[in-house]
C-alpha atoms as a PDB file:
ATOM      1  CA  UNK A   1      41.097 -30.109 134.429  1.00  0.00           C
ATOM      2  CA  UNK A   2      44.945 -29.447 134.101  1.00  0.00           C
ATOM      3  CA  UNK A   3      46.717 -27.489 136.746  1.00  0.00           C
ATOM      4  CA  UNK A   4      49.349 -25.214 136.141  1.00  0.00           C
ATOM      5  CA  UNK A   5      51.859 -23.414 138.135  1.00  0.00           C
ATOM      6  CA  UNK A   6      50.353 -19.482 138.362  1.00  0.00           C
ATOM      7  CA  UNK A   7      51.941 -18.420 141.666  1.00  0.00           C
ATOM      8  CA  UNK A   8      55.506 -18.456 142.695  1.00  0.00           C
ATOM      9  CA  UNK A   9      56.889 -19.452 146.311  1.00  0.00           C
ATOM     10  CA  UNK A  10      57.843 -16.170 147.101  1.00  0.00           C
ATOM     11  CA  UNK A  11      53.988 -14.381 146.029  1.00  0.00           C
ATOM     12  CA  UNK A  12      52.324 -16.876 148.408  1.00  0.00           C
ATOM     13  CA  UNK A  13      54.820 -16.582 151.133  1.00  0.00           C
ATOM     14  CA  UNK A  14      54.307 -12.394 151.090  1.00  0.00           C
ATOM     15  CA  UNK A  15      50.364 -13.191 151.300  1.00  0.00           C
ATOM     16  CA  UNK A  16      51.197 -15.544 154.418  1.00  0.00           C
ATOM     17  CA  UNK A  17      53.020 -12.862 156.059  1.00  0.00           C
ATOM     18  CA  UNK A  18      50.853  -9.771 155.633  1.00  0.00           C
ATOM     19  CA  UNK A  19      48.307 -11.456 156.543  1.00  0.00           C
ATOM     20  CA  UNK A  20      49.306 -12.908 159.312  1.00  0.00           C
ATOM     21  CA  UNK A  21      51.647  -9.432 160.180  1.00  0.00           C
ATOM     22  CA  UNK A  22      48.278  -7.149 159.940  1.00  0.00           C
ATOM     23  CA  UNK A  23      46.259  -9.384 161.942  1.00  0.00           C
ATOM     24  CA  UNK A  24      48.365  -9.744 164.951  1.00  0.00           C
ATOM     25  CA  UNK A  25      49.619  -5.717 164.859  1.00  0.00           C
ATOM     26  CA  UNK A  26      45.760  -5.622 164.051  1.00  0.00           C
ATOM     27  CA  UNK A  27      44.678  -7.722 167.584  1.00  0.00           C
ATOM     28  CA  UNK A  28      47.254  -6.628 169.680  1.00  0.00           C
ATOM     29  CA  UNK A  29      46.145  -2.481 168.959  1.00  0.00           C
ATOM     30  CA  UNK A  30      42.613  -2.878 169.072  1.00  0.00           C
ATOM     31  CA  UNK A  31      41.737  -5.888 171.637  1.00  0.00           C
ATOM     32  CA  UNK A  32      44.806  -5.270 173.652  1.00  0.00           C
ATOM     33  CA  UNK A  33      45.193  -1.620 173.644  1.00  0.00           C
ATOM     34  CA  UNK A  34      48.422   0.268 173.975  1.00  0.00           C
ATOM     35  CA  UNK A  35      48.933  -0.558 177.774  1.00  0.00           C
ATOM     36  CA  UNK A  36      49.204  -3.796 177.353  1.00  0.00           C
ATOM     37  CA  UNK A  37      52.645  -5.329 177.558  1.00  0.00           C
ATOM     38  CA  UNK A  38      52.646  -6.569 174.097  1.00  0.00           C
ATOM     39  CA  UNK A  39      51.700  -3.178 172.223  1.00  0.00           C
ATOM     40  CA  UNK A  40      55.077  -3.240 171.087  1.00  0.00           C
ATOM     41  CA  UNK A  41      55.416  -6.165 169.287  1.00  0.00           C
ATOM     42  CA  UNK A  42      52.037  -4.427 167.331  1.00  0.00           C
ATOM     43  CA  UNK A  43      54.711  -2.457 166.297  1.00  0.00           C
ATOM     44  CA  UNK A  44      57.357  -4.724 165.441  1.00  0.00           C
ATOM     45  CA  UNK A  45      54.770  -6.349 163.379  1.00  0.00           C
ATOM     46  CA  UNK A  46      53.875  -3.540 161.630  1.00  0.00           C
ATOM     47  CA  UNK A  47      57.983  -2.437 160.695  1.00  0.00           C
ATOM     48  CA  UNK A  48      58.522  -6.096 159.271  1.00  0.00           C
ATOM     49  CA  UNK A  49      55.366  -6.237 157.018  1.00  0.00           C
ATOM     50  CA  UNK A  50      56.760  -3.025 155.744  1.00  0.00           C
ATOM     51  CA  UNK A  51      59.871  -4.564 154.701  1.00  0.00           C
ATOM     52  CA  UNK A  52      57.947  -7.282 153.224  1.00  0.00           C
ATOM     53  CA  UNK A  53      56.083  -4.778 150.998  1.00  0.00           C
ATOM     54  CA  UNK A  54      59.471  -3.237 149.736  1.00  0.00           C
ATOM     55  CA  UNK A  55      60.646  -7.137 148.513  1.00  0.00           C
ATOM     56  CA  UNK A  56      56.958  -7.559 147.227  1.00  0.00           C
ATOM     57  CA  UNK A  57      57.574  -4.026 145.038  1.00  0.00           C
ATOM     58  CA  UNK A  58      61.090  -5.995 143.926  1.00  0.00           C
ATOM     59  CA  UNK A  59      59.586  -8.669 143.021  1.00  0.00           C
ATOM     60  CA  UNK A  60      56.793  -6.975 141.121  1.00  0.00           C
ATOM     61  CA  UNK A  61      59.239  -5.691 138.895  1.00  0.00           C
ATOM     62  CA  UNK A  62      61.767  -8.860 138.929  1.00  0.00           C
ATOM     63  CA  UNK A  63      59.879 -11.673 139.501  1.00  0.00           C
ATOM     64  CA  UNK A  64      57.573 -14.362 137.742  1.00  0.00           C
ATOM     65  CA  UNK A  65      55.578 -13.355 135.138  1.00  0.00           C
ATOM     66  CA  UNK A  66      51.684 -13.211 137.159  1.00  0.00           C
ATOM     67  CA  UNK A  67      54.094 -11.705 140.005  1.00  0.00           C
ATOM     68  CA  UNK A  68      54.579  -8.968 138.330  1.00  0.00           C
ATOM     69  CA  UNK A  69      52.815  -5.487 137.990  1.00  0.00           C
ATOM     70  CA  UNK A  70      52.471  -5.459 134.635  1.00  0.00           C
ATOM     71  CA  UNK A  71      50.565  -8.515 134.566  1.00  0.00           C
ATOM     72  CA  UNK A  72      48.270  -6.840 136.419  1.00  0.00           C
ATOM     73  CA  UNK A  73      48.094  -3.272 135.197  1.00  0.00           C
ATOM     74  CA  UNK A  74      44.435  -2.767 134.428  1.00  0.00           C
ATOM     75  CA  UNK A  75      42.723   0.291 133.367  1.00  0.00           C
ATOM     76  CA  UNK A  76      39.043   1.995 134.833  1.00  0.00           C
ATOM     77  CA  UNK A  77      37.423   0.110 131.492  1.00  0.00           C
ATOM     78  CA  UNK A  78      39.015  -3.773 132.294  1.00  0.00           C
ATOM     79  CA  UNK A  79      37.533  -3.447 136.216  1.00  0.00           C
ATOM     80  CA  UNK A  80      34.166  -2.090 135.306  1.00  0.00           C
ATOM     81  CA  UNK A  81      33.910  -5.557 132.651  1.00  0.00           C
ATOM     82  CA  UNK A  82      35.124  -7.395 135.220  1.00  0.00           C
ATOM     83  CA  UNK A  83      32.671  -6.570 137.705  1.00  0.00           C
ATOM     84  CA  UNK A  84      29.970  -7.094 135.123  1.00  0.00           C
ATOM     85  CA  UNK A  85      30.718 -10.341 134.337  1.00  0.00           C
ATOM     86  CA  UNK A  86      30.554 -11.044 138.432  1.00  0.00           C
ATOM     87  CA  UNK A  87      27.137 -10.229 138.253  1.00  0.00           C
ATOM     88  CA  UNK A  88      26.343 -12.114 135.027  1.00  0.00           C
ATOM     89  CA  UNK A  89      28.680 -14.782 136.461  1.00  0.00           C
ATOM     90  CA  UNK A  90      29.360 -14.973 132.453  1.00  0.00           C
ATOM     91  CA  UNK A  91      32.911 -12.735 132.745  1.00  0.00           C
ATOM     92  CA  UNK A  92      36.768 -13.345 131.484  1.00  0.00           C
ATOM     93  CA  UNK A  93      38.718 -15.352 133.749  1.00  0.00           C
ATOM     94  CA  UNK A  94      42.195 -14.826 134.745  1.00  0.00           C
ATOM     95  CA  UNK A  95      44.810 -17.081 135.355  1.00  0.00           C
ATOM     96  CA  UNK A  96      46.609 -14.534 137.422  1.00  0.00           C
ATOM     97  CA  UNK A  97      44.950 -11.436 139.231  1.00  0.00           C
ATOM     98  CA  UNK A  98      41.824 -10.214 137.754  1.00  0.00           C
ATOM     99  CA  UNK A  99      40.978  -5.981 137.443  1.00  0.00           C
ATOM    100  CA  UNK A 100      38.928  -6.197 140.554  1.00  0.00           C
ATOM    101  CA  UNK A 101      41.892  -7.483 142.808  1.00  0.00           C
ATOM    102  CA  UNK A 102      44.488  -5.515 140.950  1.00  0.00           C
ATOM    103  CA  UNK A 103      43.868  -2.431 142.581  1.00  0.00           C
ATOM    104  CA  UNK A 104      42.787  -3.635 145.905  1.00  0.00           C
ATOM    105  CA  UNK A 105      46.764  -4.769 145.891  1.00  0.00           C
ATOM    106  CA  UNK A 106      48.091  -1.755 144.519  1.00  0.00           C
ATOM    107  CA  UNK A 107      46.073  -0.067 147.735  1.00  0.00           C
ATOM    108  CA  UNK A 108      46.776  -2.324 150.221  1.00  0.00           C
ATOM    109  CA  UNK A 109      50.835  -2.190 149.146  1.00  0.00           C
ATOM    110  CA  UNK A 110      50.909   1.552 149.046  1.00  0.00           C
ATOM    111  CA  UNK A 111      48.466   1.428 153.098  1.00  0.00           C
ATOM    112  CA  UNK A 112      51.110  -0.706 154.551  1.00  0.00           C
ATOM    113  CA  UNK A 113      53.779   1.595 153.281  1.00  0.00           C
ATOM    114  CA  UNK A 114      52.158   4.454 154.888  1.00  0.00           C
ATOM    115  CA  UNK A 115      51.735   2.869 158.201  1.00  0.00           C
ATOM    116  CA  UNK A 116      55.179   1.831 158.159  1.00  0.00           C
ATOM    117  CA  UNK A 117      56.233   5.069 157.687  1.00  0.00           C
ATOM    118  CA  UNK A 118      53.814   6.670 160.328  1.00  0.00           C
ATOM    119  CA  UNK A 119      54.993   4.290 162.577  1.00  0.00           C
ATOM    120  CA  UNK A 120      58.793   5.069 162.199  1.00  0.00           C
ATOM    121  CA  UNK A 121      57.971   8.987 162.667  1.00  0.00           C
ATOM    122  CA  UNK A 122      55.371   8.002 165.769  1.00  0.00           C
ATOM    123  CA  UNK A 123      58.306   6.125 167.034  1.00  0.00           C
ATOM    124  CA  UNK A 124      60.834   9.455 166.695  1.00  0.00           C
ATOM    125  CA  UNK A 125      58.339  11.246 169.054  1.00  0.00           C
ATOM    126  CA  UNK A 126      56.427  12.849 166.113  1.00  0.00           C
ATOM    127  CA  UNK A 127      52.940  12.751 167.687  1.00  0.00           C
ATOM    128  CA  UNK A 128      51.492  14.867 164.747  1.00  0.00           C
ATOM    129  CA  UNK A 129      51.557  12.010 162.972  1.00  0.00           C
ATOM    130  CA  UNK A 130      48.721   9.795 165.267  1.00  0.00           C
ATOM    131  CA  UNK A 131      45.586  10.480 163.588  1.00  0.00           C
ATOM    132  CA  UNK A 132      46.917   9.514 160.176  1.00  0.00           C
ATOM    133  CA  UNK A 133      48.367   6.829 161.108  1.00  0.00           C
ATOM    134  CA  UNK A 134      44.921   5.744 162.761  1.00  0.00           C
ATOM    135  CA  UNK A 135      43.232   6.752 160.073  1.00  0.00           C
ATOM    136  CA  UNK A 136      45.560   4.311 157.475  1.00  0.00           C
ATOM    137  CA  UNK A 137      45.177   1.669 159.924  1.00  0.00           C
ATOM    138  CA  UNK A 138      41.162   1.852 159.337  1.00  0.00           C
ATOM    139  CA  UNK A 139      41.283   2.417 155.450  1.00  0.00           C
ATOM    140  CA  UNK A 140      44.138  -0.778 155.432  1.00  0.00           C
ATOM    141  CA  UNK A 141      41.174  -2.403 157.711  1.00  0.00           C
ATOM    142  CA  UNK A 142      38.514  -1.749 154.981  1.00  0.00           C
ATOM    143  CA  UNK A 143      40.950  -2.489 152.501  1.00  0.00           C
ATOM    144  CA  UNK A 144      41.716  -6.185 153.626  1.00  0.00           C
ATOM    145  CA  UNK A 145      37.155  -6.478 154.589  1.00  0.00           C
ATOM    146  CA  UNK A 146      36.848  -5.548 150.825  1.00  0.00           C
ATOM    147  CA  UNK A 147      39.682  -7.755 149.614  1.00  0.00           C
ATOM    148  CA  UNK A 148      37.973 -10.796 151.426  1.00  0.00           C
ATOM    149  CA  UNK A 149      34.259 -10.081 149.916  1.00  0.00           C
ATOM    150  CA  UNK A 150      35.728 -10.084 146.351  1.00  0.00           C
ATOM    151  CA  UNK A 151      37.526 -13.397 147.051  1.00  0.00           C
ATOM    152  CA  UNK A 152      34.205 -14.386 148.545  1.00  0.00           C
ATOM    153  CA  UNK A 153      32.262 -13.503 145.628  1.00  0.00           C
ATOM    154  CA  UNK A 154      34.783 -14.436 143.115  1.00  0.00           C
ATOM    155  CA  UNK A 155      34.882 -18.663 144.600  1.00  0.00           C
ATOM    156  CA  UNK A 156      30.819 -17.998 144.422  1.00  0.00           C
ATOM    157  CA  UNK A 157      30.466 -17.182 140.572  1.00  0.00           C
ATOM    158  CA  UNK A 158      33.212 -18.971 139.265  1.00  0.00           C
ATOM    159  CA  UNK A 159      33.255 -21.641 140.963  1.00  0.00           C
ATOM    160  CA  UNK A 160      36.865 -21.234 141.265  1.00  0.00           C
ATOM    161  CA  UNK A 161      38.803 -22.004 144.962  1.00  0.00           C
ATOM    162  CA  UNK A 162      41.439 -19.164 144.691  1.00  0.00           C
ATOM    163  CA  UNK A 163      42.153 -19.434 148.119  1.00  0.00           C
ATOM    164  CA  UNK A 164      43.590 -22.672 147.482  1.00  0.00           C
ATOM    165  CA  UNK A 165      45.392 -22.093 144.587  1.00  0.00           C
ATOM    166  CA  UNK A 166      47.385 -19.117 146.393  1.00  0.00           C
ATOM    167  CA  UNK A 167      48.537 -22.110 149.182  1.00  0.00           C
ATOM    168  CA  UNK A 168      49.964 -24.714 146.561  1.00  0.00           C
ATOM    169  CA  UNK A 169      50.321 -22.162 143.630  1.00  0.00           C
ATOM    170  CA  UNK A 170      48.145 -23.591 140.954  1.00  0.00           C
ATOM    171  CA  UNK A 171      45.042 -23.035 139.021  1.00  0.00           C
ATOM    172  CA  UNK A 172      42.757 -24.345 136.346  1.00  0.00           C
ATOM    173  CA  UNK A 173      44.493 -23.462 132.890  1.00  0.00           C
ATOM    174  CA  UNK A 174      40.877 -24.608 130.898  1.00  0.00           C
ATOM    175  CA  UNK A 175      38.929 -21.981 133.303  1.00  0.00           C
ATOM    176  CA  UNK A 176      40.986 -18.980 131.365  1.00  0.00           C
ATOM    177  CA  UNK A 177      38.589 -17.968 128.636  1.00  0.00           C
ATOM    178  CA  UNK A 178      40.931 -17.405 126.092  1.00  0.00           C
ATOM    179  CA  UNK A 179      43.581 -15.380 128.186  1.00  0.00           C
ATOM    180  CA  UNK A 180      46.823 -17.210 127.959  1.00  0.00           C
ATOM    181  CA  UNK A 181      47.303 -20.367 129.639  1.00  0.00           C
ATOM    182  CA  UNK A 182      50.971 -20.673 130.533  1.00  0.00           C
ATOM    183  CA  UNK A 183      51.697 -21.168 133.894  1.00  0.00           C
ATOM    184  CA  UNK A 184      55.297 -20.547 135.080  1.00  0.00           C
ATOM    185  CA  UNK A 185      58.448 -22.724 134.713  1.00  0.00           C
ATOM    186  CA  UNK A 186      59.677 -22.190 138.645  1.00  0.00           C
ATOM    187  CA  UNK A 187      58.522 -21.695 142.009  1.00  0.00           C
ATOM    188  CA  UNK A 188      61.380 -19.808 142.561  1.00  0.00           C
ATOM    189  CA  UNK A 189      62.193 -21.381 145.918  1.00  0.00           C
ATOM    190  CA  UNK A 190      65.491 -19.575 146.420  1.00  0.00           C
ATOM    191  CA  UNK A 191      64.261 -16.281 146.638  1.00  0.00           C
ATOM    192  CA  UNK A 192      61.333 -17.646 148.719  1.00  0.00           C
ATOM    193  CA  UNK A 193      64.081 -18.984 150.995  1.00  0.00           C
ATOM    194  CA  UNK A 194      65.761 -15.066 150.755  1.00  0.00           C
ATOM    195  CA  UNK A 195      62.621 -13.683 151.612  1.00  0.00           C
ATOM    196  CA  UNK A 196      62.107 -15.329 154.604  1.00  0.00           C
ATOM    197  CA  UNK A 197      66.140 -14.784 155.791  1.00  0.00           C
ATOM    198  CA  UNK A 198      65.621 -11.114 155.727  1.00  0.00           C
ATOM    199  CA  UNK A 199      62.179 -10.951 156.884  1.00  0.00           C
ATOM    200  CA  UNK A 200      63.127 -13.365 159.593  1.00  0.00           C
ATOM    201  CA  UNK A 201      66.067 -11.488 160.346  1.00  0.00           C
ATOM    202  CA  UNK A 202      64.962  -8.179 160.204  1.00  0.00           C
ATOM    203  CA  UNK A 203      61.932  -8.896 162.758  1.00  0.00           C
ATOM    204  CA  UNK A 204      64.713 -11.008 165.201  1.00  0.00           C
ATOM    205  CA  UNK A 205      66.572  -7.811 165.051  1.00  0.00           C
ATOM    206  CA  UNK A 206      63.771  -5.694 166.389  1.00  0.00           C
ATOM    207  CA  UNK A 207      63.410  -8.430 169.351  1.00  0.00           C
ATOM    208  CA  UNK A 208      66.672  -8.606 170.496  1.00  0.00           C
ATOM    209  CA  UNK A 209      67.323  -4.826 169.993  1.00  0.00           C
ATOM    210  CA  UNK A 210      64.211  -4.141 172.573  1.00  0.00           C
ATOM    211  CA  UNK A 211      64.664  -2.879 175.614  1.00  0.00           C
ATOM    212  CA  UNK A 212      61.820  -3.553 177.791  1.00  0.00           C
ATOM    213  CA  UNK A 213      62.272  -0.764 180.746  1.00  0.00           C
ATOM    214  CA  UNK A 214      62.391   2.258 178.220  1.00  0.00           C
ATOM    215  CA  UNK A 215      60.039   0.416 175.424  1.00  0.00           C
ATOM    216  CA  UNK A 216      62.671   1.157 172.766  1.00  0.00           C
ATOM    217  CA  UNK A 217      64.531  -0.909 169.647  1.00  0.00           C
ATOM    218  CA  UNK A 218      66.485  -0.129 167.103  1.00  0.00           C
ATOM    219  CA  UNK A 219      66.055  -0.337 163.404  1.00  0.00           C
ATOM    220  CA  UNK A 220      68.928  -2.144 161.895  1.00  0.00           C
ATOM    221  CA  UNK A 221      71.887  -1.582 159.685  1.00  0.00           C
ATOM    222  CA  UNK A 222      70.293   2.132 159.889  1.00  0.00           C
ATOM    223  CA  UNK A 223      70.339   1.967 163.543  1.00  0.00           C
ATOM    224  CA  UNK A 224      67.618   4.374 164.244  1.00  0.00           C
ATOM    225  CA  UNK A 225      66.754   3.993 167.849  1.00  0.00           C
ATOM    226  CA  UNK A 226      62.440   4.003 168.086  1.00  0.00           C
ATOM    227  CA  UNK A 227      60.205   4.129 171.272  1.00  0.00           C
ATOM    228  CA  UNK A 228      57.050   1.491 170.886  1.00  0.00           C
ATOM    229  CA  UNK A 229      55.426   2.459 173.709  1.00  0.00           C
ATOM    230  CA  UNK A 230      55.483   4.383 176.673  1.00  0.00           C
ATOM    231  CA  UNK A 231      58.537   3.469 178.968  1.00  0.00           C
ATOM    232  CA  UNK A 232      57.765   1.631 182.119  1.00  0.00           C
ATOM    233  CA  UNK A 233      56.972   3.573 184.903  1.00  0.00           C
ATOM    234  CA  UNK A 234      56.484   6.985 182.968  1.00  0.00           C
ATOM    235  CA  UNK A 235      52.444   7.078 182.511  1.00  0.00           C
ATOM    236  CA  UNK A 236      52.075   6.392 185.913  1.00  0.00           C
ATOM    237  CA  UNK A 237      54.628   9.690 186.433  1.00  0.00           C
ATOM    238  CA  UNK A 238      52.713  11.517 184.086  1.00  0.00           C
ATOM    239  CA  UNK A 239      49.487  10.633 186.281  1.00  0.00           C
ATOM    240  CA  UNK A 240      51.348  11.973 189.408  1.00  0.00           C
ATOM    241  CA  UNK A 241      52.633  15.287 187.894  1.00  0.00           C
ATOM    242  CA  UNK A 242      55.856  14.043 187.672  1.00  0.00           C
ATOM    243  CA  UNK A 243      56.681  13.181 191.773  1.00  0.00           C
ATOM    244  CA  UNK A 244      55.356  10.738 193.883  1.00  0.00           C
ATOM    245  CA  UNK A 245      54.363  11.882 197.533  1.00  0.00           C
ATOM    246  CA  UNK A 246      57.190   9.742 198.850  1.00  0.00           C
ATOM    247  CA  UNK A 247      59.754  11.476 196.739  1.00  0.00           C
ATOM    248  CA  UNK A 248      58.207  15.017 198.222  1.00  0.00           C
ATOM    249  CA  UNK A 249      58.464  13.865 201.420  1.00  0.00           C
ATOM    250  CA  UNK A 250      62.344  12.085 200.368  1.00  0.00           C
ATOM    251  CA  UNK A 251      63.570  15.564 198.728  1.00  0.00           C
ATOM    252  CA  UNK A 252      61.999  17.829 201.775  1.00  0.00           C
ATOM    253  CA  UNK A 253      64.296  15.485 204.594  1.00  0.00           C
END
């Protein structure tokens, strides 16, 4: 069957890097816990897919044709046919995303967002802010679980590898069943190359920026300062109600 270009550079590198971005943040906060040494770089993680999602909502409006929203802007009526034909394995096919992953996107994009957000405020010592951004974190978990069942079940009844075709970009144009089958012209490998400077940039910022003995960086070019965890030394001053025995015994002398 003839391949065509569906998926643009810059559309499969944003699925590399929230994916990879929500699994570590994702390891690091609930294998490692928040006293480990790395539970700010769960952080870090979590700012830079964040940014990534703002250049993914740019690009939905100026990029490639299946890149964009509107290629994918399905109502209540296109996802319940959609999920019919899954279970008659007899439904449309779609050269870019179909109903069913359409709004798994649209709620994973708006679930990073939030958690990016959360984060920021957590970070400005809003602690009301905690349980919601736990609670996003879970939702964002079931999100992605749900995400990789309809892949799952989509390869199974059509036959169709899309995990592939989002690595090199192209798909079967006679598997379309009527819809269109036009790939795109360009791979657009100059705003790939963009999107990698600033996300690159933007996370190297948040490294060097860190201070390790008060657990702090700083968000740049707005150069908001933000505490990822708690600074070195303080639980353990916490634990102690706030003086050691030794710095009793120091102040009494």
């Amino acid at each position: 069957m003839p391949r065509t270009l569906i998926w643009d550079l810059p559309t499969r590198l944003f699925h590399i890097v929230l994916a990879v971005g929500f699994g570590g943040a994702t390891i690091i906060a609930l294998a490692l816990g928040d006293d480990s040494a790395l539970f700010p770089y769960h952080a870090m993680l979590g700012l830079t897919i964040g940014v990534a999602v703002v250049l993914r909502i740019i690009w939905g409006v100026v990029g490639s044709r299946y890149a964009r929203f509107g290629s994918f802007m399905f109502g209540p009526a296109a996802v319940a046919e959609y999920m019919r034909g899954v279970l008659t394995r007899k439904g449309k096919m779609y050269l870019g995303h179909n109903p069913g992953s359409a709004y798994g996107i649209f709620a994973m994009l708006a679930l990073v967002l939030g958690l990016a957000v959360t984060g920021i405020m957590l970070g400005q010592g809003n602690e009301s802010v905690e349980d919601l951004h736990e609670i996003l974190a879970y939702v964002m978990l079931a999100a992605v679980g749900a995400h990789v069942l309809g892949v799952a079940i989509h390869i199974v009844s059509h036959r169709e590898n899309i995990i592939a075709s989002m690595i090199h970009g192209r798909k079967d144009a006679e598997g379309s069943n009527g819809m269109s089958s036009h790939g795109i012209t360009s791979a657009h490998r100059v705003a790939a190359a963009l999107f990698l400077l600033v996300i690159g940039w933007f996370l190297g910022a948040l490294i060097a920026n860190f201070d390790r003995t008060t657990s702090t960086t700083t968000l740049p070019i707005l150069g908001t300062q933000l505490r990822l965890a708690e600074a070195e030394g303080a639980e353990g001053e916490n634990r102690g109600g706030g003086t050691t025995p030794a710095e009793a015994d120091k102040d009494e002398d």
